[in-house]
Protein backbone atom coordinates (compact mmCIF):
# COMPACT_ATOMS: atom_id res chain seq x y z
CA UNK A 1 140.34 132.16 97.04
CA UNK A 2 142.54 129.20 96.09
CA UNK A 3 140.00 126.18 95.10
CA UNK A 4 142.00 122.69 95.22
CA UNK A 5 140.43 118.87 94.62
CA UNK A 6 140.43 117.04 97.34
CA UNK A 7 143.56 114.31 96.94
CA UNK A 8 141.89 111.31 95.82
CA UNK A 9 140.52 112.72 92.56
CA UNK A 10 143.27 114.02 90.82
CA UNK A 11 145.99 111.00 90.51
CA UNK A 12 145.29 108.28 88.47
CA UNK A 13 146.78 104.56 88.18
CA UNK A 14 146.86 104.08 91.77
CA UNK A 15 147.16 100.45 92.65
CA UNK A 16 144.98 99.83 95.77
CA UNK A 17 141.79 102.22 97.20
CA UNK A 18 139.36 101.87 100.40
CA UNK A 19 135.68 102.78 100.16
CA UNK A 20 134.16 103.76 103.58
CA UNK A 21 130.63 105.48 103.75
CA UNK A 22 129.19 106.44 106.91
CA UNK A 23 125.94 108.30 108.68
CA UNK A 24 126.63 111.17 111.46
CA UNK A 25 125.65 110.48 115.04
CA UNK A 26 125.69 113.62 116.10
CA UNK A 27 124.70 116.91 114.44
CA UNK A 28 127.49 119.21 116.03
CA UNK A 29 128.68 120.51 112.61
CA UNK A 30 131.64 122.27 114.76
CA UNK A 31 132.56 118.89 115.95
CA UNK A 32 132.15 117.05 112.51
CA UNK A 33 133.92 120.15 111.05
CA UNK A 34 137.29 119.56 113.42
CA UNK A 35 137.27 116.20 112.62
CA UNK A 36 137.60 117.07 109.06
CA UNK A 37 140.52 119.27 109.95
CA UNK A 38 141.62 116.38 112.05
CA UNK A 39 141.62 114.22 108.99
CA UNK A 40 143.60 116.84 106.84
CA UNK A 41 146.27 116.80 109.30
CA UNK A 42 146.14 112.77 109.64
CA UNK A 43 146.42 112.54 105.66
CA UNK A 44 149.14 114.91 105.07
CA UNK A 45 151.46 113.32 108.43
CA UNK A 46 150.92 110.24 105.89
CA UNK A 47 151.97 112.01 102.66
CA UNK A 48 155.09 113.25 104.06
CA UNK A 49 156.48 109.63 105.49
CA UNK A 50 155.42 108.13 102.31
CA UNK A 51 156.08 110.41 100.41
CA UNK A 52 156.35 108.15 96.91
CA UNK A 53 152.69 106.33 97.72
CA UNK A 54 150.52 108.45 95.72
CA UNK A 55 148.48 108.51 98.79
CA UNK A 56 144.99 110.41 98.64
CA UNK A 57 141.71 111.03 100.19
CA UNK A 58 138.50 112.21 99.42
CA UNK A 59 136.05 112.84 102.23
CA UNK A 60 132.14 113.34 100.30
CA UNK A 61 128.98 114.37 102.35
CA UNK A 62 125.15 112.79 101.41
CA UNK A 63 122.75 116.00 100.40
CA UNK A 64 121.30 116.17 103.84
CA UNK A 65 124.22 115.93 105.66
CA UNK A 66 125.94 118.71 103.38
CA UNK A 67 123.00 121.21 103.28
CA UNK A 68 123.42 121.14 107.53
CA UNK A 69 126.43 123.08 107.16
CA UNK A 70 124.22 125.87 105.40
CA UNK A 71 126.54 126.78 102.46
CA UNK A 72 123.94 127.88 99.91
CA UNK A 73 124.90 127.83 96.69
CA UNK A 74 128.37 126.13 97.14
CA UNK A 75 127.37 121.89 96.02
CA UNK A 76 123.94 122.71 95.03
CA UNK A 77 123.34 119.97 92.48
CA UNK A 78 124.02 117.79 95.09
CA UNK A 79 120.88 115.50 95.97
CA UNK A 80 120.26 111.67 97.37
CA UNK A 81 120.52 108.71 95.13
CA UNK A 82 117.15 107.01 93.96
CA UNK A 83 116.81 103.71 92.83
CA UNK A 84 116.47 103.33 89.32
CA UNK A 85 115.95 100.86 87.11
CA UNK A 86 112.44 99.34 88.97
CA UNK A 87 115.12 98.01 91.37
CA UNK A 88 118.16 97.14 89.55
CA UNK A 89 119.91 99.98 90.85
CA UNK A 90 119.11 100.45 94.96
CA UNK A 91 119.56 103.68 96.88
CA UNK A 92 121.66 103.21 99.64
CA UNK A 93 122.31 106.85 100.49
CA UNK A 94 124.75 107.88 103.34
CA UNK A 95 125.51 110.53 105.48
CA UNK A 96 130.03 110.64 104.69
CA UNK A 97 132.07 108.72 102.02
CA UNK A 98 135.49 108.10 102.11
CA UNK A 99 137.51 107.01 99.88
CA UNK A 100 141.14 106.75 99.82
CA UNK A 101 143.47 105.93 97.26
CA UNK A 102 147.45 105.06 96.58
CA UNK A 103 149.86 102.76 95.33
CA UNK A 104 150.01 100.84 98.65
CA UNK A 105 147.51 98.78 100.63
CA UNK A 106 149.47 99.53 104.09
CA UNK A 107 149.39 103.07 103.59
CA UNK A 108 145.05 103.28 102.80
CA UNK A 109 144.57 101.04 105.96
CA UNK A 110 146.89 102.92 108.18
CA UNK A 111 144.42 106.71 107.39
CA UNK A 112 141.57 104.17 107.23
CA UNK A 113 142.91 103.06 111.13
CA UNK A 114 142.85 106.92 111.78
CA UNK A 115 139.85 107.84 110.03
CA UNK A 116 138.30 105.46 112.01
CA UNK A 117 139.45 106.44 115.24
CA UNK A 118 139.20 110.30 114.66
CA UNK A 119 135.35 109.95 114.01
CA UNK A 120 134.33 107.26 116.45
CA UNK A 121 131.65 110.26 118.06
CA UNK A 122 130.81 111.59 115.30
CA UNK A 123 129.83 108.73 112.59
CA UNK A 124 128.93 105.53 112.55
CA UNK A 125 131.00 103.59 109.37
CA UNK A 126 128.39 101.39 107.65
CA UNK A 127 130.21 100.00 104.67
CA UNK A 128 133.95 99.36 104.08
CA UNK A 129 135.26 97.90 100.90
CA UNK A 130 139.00 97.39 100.33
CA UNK A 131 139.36 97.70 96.52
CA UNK A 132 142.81 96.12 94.41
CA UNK A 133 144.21 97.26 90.65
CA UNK A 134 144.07 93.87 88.94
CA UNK A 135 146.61 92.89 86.15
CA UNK A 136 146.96 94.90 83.19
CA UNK A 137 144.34 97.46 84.47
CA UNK A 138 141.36 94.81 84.01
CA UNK A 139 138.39 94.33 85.84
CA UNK A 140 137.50 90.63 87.10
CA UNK A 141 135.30 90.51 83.55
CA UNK A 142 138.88 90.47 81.96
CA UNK A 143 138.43 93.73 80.24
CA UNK A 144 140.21 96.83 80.46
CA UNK A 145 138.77 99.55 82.64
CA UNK A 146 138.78 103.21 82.70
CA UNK A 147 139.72 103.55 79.12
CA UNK A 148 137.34 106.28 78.71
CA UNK A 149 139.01 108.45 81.49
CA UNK A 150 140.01 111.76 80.86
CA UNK A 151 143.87 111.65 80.79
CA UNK A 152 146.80 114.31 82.24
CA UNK A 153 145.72 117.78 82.33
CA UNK A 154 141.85 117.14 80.90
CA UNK A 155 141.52 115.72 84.18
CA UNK A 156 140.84 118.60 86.65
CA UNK A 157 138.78 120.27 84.31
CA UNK A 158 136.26 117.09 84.51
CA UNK A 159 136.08 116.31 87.64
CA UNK A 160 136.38 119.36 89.98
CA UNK A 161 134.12 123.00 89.49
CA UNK A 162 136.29 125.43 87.46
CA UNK A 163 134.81 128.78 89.47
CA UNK A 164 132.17 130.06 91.53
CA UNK A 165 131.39 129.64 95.45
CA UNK A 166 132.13 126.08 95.36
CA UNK A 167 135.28 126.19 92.53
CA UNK A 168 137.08 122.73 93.38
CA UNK A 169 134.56 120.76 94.36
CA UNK A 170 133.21 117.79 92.87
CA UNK A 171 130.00 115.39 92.47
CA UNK A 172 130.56 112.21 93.16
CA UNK A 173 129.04 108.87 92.46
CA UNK A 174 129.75 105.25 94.68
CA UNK A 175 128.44 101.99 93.44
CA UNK A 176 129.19 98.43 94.32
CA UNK A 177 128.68 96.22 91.86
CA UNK A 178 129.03 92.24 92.36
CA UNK A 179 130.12 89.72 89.34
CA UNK A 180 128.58 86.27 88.55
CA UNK A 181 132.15 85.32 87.07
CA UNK A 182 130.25 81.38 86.62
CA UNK A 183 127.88 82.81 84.61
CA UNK A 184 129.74 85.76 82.78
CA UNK A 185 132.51 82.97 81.64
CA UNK A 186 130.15 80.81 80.21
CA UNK A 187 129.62 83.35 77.50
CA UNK A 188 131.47 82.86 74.43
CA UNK A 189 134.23 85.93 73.92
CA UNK A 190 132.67 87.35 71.24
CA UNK A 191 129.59 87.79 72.75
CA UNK A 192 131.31 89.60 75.87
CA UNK A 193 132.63 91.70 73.58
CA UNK A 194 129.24 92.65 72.26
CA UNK A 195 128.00 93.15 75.49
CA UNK A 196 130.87 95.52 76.21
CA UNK A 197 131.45 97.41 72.61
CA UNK A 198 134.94 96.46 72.95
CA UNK A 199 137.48 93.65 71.83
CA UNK A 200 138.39 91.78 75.44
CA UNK A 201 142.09 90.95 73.89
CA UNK A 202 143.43 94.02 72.53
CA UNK A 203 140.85 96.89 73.94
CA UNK A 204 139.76 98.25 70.71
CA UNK A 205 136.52 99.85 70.52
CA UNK A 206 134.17 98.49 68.00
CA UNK A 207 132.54 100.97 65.46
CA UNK A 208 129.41 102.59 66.52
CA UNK A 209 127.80 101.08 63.36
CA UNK A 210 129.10 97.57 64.73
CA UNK A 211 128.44 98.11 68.69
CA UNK A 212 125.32 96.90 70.00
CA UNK A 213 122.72 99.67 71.33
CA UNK A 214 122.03 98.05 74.99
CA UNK A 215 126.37 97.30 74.90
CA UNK A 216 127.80 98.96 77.95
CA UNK A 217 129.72 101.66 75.65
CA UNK A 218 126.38 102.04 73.95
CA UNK A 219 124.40 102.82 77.20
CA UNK A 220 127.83 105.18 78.61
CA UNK A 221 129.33 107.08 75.56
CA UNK A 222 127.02 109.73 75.63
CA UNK A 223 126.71 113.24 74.14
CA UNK A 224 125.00 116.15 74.50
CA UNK A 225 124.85 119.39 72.27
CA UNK A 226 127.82 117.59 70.54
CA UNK A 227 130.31 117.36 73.60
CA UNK A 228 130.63 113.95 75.35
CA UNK A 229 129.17 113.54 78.72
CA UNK A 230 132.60 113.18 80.52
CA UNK A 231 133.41 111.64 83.75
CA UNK A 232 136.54 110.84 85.82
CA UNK A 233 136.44 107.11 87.28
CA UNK A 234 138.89 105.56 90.10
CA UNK A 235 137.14 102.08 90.20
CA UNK A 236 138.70 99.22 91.63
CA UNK A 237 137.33 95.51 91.71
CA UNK A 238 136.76 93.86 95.14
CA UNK A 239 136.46 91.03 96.89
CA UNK A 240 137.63 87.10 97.47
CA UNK A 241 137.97 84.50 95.05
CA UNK A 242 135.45 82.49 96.33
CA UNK A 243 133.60 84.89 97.73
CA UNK A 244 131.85 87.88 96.80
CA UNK A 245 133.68 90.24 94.32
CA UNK A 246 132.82 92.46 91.34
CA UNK A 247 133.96 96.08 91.34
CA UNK A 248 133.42 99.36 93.23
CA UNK A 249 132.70 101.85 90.83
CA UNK A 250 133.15 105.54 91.73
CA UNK A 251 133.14 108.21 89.69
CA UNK A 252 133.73 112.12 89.98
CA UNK A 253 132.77 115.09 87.73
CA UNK A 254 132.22 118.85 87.66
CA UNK A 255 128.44 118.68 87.15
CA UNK A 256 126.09 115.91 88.55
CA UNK A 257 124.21 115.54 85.43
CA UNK A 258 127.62 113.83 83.19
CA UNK A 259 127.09 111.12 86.06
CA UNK A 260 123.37 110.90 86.47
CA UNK A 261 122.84 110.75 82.64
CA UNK A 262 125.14 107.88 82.27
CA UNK A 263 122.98 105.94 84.75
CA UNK A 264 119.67 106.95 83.18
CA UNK A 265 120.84 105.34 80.18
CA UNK A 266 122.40 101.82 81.56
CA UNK A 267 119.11 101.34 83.62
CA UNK A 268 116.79 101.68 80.81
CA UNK A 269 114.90 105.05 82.71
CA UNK A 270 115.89 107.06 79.23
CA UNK A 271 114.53 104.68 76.15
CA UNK A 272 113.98 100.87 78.19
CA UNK A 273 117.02 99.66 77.33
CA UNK A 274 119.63 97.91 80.27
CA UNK A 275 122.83 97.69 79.68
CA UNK A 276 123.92 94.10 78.70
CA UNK A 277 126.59 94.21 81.55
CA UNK A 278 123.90 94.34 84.05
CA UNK A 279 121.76 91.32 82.31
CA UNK A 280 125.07 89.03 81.72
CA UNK A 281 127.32 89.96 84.92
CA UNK A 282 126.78 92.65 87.35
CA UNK A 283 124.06 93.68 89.84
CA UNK A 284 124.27 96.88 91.36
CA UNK A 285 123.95 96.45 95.11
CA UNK A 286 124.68 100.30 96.43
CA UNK A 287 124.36 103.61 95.11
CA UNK A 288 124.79 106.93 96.82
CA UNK A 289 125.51 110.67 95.40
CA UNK A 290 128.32 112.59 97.48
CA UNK A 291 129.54 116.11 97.42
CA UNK A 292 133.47 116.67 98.10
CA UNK A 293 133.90 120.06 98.93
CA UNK A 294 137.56 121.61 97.86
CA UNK A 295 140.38 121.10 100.36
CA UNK A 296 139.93 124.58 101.58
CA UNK A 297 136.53 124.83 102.44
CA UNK A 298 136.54 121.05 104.04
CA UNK A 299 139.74 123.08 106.22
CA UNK A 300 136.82 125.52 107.22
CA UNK A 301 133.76 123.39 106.77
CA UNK A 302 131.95 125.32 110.05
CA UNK A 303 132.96 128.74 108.60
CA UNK A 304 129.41 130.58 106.12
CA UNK A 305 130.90 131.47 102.48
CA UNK A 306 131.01 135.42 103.73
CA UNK A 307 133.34 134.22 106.66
């Protein structure tokens, strides 16, 4: 059976993204399965008016929510987020994440309208973050993001299943993360720098014997047997300018573990030490695990695997 990534995990470089997670009110999974279909069909009228947006969505289900459609084996690393971290990282698990994804604004809030409307009986949206590429691909820290993303056609092969009952799906990861920008900027460059394992000007990583243990690229760039822990990200910063901001961090990969490993080692649960982002700049304030089923299957979410 054809196995494809849902829309929003694939393209990179998109310019603007909204985050929308959600808990069922109901617990028809016929009804929540038709107005999965109904969000298919929503989506792809949108991709064939705007044809040149880019535009993408990935609709993610919580552990509980996905083991009620009974699918055995088909997402079964899929579990709910604890906090880590004695606290630094809460678990704010839901039920249904959206996220959607393009080069324009309009185009995310008119499916976000639609989403909206298709499953006003069947989930209750919690949390909605609109999400902006800032200049030169920087977060609001003023360095470069996503530089360790997997690039062209390494992509698919990180963040969707290659084969097996549930061959295009994908684990995913949500986080919001807010910035003290007051404090952050007080810090001389060089010792941002050291806190990310990077130089802030020109993006150059430092050399491992140079980077700092507890530096974010200290805590992320792992390994295992030899092969890096790989993960695709399609973060976007947030927020006002005098308001709340920061970025919301979501990630996607083939196996749960690449993203759950990562985490173990910024919130000190693998050796003690935190990442120097969290301690100078950003608090985690969400965190939630999703499973995003391939296109196909989310057409026939109600449908057993032997169907």
């Amino acid at each position: 059976m054809k196995a494809t990534p849902q829309s929003a995990i694939i393209p990179d470089h998109c310019r603007a993204g909204i985050f929308m997670e959600a808990d069922f009110i109901t617990t028809d999974t016929h009804a929540i399965a038709h107005a999965c279909q109904q969000a298919l069909v929503a989506l792809g009228q949108l991709q064939d008016k705007f044809a040149d947006s880019s535009l993408g969505l990935t609709i993610g289900f919580g552990a509980t929510a996905w083991q009620s459609f009974g699918h055995g084996d088909e997402g079964s690393q899929i579990k709910p987020f604890r906090p880590l971290g004695n606290g630094l990282a809460p678990a704010t698990q839901h039920d249904l994440l959206f996220h959607i994804q393009s080069l324009r604004h309009d185009i995310n809030f008119s499916l976000a309208k639609s989403l909206a409307e298709i499953f006003a009986n069947i989930a209750d949206i919690k949390t909605e973050t609109h999400g902006f590429r800032w200049v030169e691909n920087r977060g609001l820290e003023g360095f470069v993001d996503g530089t360790e993303n997997p690039q062209g056609d390494d992509i698919p092969s990180v963040a969707a299943i290659g084969d097996g009952a549930d061959a295009g799906g994908s684990y995913v990861l949500l986080q919001k993360y807010r910035h003290d920008l007051h404090k952050w900027d007080k810090l001389p460059v060089c010792d941002q720098e050291d806190c990310v394992g990077r130089s802030k000007a020109d993006n150059v990583e430092f050399d491992k014997a140079k980077r700092l243990a507890d530096s974010h690229l200290g805590r992320t760039n792992l390994k295992e047997n030899g092969k890096t822990l790989e993960i695709v990200r399609r973060s976007l910063p947030y927020g006002t300018v005098t308001g709340e901001h920061g970025l919301m961090f979501i990630a996607y990969a083939a196996r749960l573990w690449n993203i759950e490993a990562q985490l173990l080692s910024m919130f000190g649960e693998t050796d003690g030490k935190i990442d120097l982002l969290l301690k100078h700049v950003s608090t985690a304030v969400s965190g939630a695990y999703y499973y995003a089923p391939s296109v196909e299957r989310l057409q026939n979410l109600a449908n057993t695997p032997s169907a």
